[in-house]
C-alpha atoms as a PDB file:
ATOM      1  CA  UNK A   1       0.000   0.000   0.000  1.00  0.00           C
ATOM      2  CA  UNK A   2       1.599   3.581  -1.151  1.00  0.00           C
ATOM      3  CA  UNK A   3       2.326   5.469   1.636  1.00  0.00           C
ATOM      4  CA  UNK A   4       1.075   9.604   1.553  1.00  0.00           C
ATOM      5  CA  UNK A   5       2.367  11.449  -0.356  1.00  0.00           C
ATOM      6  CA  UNK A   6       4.645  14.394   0.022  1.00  0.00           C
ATOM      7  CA  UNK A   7       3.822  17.740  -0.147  1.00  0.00           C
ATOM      8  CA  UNK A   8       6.317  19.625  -2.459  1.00  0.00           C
ATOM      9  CA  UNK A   9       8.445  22.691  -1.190  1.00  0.00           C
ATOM     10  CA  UNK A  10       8.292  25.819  -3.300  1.00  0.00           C
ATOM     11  CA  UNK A  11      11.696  27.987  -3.158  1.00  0.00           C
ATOM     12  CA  UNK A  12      10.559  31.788  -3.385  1.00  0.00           C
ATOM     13  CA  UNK A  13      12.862  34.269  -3.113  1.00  0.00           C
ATOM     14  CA  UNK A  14      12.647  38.147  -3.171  1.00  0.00           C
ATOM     15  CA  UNK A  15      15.320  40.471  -4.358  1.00  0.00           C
ATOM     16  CA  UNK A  16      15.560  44.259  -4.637  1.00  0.00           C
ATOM     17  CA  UNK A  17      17.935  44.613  -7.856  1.00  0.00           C
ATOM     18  CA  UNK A  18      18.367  48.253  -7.823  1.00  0.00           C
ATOM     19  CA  UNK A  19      18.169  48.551 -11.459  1.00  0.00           C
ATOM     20  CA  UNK A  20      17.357  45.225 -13.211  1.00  0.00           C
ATOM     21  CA  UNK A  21      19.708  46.518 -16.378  1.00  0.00           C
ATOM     22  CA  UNK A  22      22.738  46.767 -14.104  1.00  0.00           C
ATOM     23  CA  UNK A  23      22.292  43.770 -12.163  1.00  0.00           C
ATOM     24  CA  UNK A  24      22.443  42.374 -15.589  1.00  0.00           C
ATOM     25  CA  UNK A  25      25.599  43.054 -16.101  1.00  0.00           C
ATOM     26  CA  UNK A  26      26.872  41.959 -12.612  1.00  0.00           C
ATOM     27  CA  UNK A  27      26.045  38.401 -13.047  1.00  0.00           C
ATOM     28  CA  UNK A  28      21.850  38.703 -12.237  1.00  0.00           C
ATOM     29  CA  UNK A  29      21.241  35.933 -15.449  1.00  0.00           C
ATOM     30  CA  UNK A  30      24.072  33.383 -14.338  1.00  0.00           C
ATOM     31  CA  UNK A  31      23.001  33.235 -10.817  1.00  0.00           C
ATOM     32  CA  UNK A  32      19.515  33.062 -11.673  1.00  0.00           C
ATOM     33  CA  UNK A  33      20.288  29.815 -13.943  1.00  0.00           C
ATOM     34  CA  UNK A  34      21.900  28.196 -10.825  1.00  0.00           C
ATOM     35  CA  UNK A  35      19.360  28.792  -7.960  1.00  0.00           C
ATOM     36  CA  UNK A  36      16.381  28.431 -10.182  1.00  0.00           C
ATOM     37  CA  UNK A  37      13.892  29.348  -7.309  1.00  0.00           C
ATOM     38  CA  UNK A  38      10.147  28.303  -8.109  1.00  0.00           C
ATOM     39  CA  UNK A  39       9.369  32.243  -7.478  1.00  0.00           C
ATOM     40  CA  UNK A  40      11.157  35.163  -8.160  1.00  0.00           C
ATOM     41  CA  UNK A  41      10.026  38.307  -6.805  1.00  0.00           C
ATOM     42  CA  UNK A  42      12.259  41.076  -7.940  1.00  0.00           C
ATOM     43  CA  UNK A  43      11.710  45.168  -7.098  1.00  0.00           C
ATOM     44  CA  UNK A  44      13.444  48.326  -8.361  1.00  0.00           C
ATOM     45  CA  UNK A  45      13.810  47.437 -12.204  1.00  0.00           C
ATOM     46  CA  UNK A  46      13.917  50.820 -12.987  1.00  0.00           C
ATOM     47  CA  UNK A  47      12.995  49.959 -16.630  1.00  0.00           C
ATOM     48  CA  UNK A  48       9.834  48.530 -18.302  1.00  0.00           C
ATOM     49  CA  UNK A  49       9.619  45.095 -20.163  1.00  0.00           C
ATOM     50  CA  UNK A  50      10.585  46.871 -23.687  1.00  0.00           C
ATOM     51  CA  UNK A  51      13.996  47.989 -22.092  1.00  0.00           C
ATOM     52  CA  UNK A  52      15.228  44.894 -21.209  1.00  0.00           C
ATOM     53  CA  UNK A  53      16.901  42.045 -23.237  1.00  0.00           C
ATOM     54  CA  UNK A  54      14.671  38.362 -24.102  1.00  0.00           C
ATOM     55  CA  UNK A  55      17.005  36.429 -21.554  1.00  0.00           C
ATOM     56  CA  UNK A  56      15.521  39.154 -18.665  1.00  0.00           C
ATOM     57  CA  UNK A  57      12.276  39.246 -20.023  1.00  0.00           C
ATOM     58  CA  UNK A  58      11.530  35.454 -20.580  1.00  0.00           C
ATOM     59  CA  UNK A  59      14.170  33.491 -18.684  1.00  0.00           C
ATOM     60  CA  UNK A  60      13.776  29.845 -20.063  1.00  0.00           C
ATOM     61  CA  UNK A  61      11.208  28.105 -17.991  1.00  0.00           C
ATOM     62  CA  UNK A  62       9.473  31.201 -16.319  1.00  0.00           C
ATOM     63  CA  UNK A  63       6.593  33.263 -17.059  1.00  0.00           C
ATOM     64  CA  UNK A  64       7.150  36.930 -16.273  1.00  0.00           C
ATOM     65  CA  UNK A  65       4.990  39.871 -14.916  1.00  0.00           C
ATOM     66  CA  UNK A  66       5.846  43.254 -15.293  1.00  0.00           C
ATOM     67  CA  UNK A  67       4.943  46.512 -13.555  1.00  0.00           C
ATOM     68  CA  UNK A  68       6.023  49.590 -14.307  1.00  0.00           C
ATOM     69  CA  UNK A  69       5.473  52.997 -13.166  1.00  0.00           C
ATOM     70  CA  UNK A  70       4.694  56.423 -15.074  1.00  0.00           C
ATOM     71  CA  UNK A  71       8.016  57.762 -14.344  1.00  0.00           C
ATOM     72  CA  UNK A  72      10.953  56.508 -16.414  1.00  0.00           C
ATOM     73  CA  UNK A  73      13.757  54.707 -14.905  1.00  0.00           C
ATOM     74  CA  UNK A  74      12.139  54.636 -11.565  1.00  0.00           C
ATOM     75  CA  UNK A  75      10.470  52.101  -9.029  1.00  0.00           C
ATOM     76  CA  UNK A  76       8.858  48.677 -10.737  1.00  0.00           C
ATOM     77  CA  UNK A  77       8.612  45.298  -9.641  1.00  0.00           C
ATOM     78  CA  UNK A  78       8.768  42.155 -12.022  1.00  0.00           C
ATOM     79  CA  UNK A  79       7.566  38.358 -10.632  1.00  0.00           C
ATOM     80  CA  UNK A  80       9.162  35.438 -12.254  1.00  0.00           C
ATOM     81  CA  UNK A  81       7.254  32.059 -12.118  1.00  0.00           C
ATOM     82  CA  UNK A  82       7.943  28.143 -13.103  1.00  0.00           C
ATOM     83  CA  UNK A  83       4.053  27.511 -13.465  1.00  0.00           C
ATOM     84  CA  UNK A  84       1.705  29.853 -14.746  1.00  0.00           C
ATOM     85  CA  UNK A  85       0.021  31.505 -11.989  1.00  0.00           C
ATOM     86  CA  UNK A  86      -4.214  31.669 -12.412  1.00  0.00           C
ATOM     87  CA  UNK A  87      -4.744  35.028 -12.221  1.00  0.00           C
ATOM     88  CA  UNK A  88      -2.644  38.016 -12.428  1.00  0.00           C
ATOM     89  CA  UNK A  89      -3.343  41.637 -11.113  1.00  0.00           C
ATOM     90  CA  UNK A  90      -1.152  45.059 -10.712  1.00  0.00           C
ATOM     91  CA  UNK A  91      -3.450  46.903  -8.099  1.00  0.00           C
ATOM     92  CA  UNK A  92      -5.014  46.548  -5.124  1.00  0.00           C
ATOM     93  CA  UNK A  93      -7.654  49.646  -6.331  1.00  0.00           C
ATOM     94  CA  UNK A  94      -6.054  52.570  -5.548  1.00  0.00           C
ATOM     95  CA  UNK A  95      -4.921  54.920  -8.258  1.00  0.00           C
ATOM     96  CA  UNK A  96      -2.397  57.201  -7.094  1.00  0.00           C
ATOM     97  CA  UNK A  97      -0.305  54.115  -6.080  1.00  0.00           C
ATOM     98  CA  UNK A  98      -0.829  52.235  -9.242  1.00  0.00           C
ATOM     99  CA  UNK A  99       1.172  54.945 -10.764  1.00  0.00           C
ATOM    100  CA  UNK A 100       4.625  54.184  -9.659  1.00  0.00           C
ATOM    101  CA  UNK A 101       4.396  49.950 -10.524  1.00  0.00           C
ATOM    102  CA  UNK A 102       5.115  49.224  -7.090  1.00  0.00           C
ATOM    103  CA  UNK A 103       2.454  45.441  -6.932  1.00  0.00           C
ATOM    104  CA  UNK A 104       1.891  42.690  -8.654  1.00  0.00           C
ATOM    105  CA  UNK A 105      -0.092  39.671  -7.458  1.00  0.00           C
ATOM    106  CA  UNK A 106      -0.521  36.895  -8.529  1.00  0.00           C
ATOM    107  CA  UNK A 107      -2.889  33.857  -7.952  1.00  0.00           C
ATOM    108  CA  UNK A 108      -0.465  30.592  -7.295  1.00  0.00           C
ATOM    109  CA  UNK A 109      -1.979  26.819  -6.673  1.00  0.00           C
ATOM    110  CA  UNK A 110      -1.835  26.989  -3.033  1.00  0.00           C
ATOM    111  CA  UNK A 111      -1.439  30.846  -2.147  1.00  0.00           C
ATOM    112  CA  UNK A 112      -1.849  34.311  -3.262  1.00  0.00           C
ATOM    113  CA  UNK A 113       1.305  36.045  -3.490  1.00  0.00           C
ATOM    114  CA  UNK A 114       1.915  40.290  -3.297  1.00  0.00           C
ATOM    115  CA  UNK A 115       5.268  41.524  -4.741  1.00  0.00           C
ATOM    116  CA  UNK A 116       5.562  44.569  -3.141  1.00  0.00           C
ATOM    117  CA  UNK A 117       8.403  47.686  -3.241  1.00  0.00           C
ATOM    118  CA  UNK A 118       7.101  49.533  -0.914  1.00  0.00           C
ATOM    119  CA  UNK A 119       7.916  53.820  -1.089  1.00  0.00           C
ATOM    120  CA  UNK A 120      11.004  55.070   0.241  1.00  0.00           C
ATOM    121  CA  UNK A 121       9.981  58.043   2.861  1.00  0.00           C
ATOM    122  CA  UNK A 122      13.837  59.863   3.216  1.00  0.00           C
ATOM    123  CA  UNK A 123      13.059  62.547   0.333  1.00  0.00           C
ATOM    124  CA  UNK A 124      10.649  64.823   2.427  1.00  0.00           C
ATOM    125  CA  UNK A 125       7.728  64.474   4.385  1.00  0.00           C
ATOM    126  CA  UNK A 126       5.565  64.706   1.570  1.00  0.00           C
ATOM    127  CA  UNK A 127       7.236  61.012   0.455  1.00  0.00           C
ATOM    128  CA  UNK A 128       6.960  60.151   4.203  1.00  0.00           C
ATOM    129  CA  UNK A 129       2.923  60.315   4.245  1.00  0.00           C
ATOM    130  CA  UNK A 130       2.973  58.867   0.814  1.00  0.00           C
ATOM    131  CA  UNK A 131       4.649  55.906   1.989  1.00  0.00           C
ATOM    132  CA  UNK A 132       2.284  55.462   5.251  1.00  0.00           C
ATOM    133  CA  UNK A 133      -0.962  55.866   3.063  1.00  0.00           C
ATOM    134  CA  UNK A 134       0.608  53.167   0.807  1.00  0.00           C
ATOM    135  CA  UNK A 135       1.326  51.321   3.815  1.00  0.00           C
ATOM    136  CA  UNK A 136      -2.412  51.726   5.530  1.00  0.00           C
ATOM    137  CA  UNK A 137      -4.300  51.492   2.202  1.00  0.00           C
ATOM    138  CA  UNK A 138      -2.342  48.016   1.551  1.00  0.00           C
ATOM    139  CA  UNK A 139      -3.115  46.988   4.773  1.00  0.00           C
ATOM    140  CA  UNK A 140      -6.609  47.099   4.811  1.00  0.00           C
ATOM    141  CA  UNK A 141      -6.384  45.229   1.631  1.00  0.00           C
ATOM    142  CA  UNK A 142      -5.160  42.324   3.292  1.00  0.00           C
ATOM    143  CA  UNK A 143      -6.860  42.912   6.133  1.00  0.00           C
ATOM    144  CA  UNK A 144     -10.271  42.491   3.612  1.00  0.00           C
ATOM    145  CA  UNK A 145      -8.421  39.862   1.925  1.00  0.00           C
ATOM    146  CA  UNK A 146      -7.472  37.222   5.168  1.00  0.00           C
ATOM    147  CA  UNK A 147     -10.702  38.068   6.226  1.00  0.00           C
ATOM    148  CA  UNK A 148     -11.751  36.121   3.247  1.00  0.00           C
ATOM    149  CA  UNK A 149      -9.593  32.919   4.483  1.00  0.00           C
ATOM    150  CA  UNK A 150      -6.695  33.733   1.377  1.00  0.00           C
ATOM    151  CA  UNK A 151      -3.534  32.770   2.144  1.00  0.00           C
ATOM    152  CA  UNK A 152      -1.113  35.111   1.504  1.00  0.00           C
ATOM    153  CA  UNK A 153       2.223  35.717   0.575  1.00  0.00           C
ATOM    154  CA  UNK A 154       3.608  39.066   1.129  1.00  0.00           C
ATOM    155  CA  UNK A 155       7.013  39.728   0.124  1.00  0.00           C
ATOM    156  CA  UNK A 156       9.675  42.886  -0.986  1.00  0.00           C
ATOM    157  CA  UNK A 157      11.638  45.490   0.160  1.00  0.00           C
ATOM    158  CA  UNK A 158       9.378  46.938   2.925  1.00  0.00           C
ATOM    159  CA  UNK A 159      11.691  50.089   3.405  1.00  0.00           C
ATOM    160  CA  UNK A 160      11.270  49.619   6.724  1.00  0.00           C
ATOM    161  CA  UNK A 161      12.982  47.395   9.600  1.00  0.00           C
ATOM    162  CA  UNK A 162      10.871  46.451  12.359  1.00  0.00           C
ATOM    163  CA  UNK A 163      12.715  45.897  15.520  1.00  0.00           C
ATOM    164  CA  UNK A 164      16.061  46.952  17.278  1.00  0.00           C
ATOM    165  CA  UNK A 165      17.331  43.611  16.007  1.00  0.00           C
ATOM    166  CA  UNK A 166      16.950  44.310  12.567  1.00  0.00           C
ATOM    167  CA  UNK A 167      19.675  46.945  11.863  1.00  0.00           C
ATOM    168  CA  UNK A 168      23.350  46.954  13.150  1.00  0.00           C
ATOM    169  CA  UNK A 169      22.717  50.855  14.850  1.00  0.00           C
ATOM    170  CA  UNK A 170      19.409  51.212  15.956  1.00  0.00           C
ATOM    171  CA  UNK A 171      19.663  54.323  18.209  1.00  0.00           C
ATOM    172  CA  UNK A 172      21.167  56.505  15.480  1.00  0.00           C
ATOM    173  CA  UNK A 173      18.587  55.785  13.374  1.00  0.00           C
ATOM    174  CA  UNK A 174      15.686  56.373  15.478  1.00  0.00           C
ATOM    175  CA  UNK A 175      14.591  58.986  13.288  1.00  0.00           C
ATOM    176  CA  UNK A 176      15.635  58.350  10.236  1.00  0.00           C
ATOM    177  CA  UNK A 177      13.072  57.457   7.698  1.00  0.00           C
ATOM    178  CA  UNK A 178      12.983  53.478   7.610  1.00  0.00           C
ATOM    179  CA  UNK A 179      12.625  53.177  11.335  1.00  0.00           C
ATOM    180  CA  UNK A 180      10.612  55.748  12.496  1.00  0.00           C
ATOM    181  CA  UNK A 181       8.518  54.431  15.372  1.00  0.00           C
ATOM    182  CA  UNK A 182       5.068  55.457  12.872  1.00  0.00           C
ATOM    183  CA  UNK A 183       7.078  53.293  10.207  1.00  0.00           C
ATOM    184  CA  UNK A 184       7.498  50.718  12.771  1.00  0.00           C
ATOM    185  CA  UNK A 185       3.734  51.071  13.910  1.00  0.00           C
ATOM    186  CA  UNK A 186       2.583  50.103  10.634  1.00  0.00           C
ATOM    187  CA  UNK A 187       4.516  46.619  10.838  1.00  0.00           C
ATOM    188  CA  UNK A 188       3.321  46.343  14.185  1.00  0.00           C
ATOM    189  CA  UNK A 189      -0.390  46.608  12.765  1.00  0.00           C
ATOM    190  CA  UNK A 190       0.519  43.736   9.798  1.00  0.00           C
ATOM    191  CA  UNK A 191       1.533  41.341  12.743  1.00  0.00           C
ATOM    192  CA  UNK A 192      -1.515  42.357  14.857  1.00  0.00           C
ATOM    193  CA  UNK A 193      -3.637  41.568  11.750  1.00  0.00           C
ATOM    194  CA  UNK A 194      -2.141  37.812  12.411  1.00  0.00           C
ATOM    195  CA  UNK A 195       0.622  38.036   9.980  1.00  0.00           C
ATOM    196  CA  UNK A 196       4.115  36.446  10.742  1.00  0.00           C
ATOM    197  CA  UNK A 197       7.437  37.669   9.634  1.00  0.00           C
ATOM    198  CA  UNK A 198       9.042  34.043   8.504  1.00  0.00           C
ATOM    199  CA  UNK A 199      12.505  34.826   9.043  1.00  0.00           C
ATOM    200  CA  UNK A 200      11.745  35.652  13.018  1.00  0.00           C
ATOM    201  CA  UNK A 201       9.739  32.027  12.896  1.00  0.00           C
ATOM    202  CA  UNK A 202      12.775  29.890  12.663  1.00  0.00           C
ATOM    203  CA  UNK A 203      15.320  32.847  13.615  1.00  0.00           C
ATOM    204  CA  UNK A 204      13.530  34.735  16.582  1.00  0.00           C
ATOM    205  CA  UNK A 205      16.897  36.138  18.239  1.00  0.00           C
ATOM    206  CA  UNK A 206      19.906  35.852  15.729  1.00  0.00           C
ATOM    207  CA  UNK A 207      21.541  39.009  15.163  1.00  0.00           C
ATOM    208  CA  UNK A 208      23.575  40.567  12.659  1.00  0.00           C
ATOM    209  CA  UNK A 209      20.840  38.878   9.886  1.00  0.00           C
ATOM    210  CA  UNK A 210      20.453  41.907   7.085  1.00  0.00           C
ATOM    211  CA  UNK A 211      19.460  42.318   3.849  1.00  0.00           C
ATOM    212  CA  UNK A 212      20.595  46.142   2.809  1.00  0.00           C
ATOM    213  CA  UNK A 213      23.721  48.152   3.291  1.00  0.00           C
ATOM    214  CA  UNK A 214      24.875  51.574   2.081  1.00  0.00           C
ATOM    215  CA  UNK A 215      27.106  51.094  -0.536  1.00  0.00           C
ATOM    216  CA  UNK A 216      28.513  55.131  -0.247  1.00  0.00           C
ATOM    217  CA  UNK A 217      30.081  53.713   3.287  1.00  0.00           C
ATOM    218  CA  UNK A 218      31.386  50.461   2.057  1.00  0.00           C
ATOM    219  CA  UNK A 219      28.709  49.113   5.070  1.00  0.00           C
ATOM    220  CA  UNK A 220      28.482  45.469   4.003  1.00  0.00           C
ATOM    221  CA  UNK A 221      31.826  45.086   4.059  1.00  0.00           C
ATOM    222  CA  UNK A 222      31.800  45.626   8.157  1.00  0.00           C
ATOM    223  CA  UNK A 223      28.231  44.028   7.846  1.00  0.00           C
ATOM    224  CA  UNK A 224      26.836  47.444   8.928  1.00  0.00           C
ATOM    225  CA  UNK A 225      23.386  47.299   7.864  1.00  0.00           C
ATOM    226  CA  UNK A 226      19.412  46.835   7.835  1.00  0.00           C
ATOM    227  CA  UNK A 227      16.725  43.969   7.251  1.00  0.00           C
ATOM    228  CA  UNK A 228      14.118  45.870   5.305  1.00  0.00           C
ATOM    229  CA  UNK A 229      13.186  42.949   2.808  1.00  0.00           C
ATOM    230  CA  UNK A 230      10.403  40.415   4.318  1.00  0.00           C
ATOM    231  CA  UNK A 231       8.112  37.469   3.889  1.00  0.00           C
ATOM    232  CA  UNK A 232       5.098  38.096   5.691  1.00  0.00           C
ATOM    233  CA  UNK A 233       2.299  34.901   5.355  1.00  0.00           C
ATOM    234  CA  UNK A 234      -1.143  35.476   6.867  1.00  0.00           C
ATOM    235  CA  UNK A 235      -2.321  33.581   9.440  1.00  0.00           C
ATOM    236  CA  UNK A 236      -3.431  30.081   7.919  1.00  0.00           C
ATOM    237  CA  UNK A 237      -0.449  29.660   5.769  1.00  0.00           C
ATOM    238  CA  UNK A 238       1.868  29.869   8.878  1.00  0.00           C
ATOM    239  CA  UNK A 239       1.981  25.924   8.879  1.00  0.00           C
ATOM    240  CA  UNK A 240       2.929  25.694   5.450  1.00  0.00           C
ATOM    241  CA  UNK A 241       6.535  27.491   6.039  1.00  0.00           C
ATOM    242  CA  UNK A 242       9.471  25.151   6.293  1.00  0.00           C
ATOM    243  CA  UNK A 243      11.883  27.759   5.956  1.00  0.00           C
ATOM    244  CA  UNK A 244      13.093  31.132   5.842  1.00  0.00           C
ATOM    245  CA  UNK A 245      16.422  32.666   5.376  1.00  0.00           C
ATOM    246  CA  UNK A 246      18.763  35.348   3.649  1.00  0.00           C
ATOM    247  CA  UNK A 247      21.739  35.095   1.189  1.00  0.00           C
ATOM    248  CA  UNK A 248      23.917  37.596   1.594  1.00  0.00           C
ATOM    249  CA  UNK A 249      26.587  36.011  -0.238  1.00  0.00           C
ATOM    250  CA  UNK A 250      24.645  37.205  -3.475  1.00  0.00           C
ATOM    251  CA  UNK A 251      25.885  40.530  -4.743  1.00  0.00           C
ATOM    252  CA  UNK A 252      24.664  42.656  -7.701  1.00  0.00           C
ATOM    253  CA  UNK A 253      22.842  45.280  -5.235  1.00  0.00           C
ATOM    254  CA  UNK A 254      22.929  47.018  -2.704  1.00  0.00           C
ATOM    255  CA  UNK A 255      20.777  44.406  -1.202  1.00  0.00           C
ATOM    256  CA  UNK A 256      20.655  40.622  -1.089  1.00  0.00           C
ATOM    257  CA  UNK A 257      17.901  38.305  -1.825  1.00  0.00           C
ATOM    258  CA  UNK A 258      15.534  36.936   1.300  1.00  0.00           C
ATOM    259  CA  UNK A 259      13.997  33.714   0.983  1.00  0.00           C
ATOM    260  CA  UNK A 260      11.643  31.056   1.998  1.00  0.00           C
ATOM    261  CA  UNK A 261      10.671  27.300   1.387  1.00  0.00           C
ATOM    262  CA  UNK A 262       6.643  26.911   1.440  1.00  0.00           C
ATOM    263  CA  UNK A 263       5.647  23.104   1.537  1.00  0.00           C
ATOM    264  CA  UNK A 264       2.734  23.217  -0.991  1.00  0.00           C
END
């Protein structure tokens, strides 16, 4: 009598390129070929599908989904998939964040998944309530959307780290857009809403654990740096993670891809 059978692990990883043209040409296509993750979530492009050579567009053996933003050479997120997700969207209905091609979702056997660049609030305060209404409108979108029993995959560079323990100098940063404590509320209010940041599941008190660095201060170099890139998973797809983790032995940007393993 068979025995039961396994449930298979999906790799996804999530990778702000900062500029997909210049990764390019700092090895993004070879290492891609090796790791082959089932999901590639991929933020910062900076160009739009046209720009880009067939290799980046249509890697063999993935379906790609582009979004770009109004402004040239700016923002953008692309998701890279083995098996053709169901559905596809670019919005979660509000217009004047559609603009900059910061989303796209799509509907995967198993799970719905948000690539997500979230704004960067350093510029000026105007940026800094632009990137708190992106971050409450999203989050009553999910809110809606759990409430529905989805299971969801949120993942990208959240511009933001949550604790102490996710940057190397916390106090000299305390207000410095990207951990304000209202930046840090917000992530509070994703985890109150029952989602679960999947590195902190398997890795609740290792330090030192980042996923950005300035590159102006040669910071990764002394490992001087912040975890602002996350997979968040609603409630009922907690179960379903078998592991989460970072590489930071992957250059080509100023940050390094995060990662998790979703038994599916």
């Amino acid at each position: 009598m068979p025995g039961p059978k396994r449930r298979k692990r999906l790799r996804l990883l999530s990778w702000n390129v900062n500029g997909i043209r210049a990764a390019v040409r700092k090895g993004f296509l070879e290492w891609f070929a090796k790791d082959r993750p089932d999901i590639l979530c991929v933020q910062e492009t900076k160009a739009a599908p046209e720009q880009v050579l067939e290799p980046v567009l249509e890697p063999e053996g993935y379906c790609s989904y582009w979004n770009t933003g109004e402004r040239k050479g700016y923002s953008g997120v692309a998701t890279y998939s083995r098996q053709e997700p169901d559905s596809v969207e670019y919005s979660f209905g509000r217009p004047e964040f559609d603009r900059e091609g910061r989303l796209v979702i799509t509907e995967q056997r198993g799970f719905r998944l948000y690539n997500v660049y979230f704004p960067n609030g350093k510029q000026s305060r105007e940026r800094l309530k632009y990137k708190l209404d992106f971050y409450d409108a999203l989050l009553e979108h999910l809110d809606r959307e759990a409430g529905q029993g989805k299971r969801l995959v949120v993942c990208g560079d959240y511009n933001t780290a949550h604790k102490e323990i996710d940057l190397a100098r916390p106090k000299p940063n305390e207000r410095v857009s990207g951990f304000l404590p209202v930046e840090r509320k917000r992530m509070d209010r994703l985890v109150e809403r029952g989602f679960a940041d999947t590195f902190r599941m398997f890795h609740p008190d290792e330090t030192g654990q980042y996923t950005w660095w300035d590159l102006m201060t040669r910071a990764r170099e002394r490992n001087v740096g912040w975890r602002i890139d996350y997979f968040f998973v609603s409630q009922n797809l907690r179960g379903s993670v078998a592991r989460a983790f970072i590489l930071p032995e992957v250059l080509g940007s100023d940050h390094c891809p995060a990662g998790i393993e979703l038994r599916i």
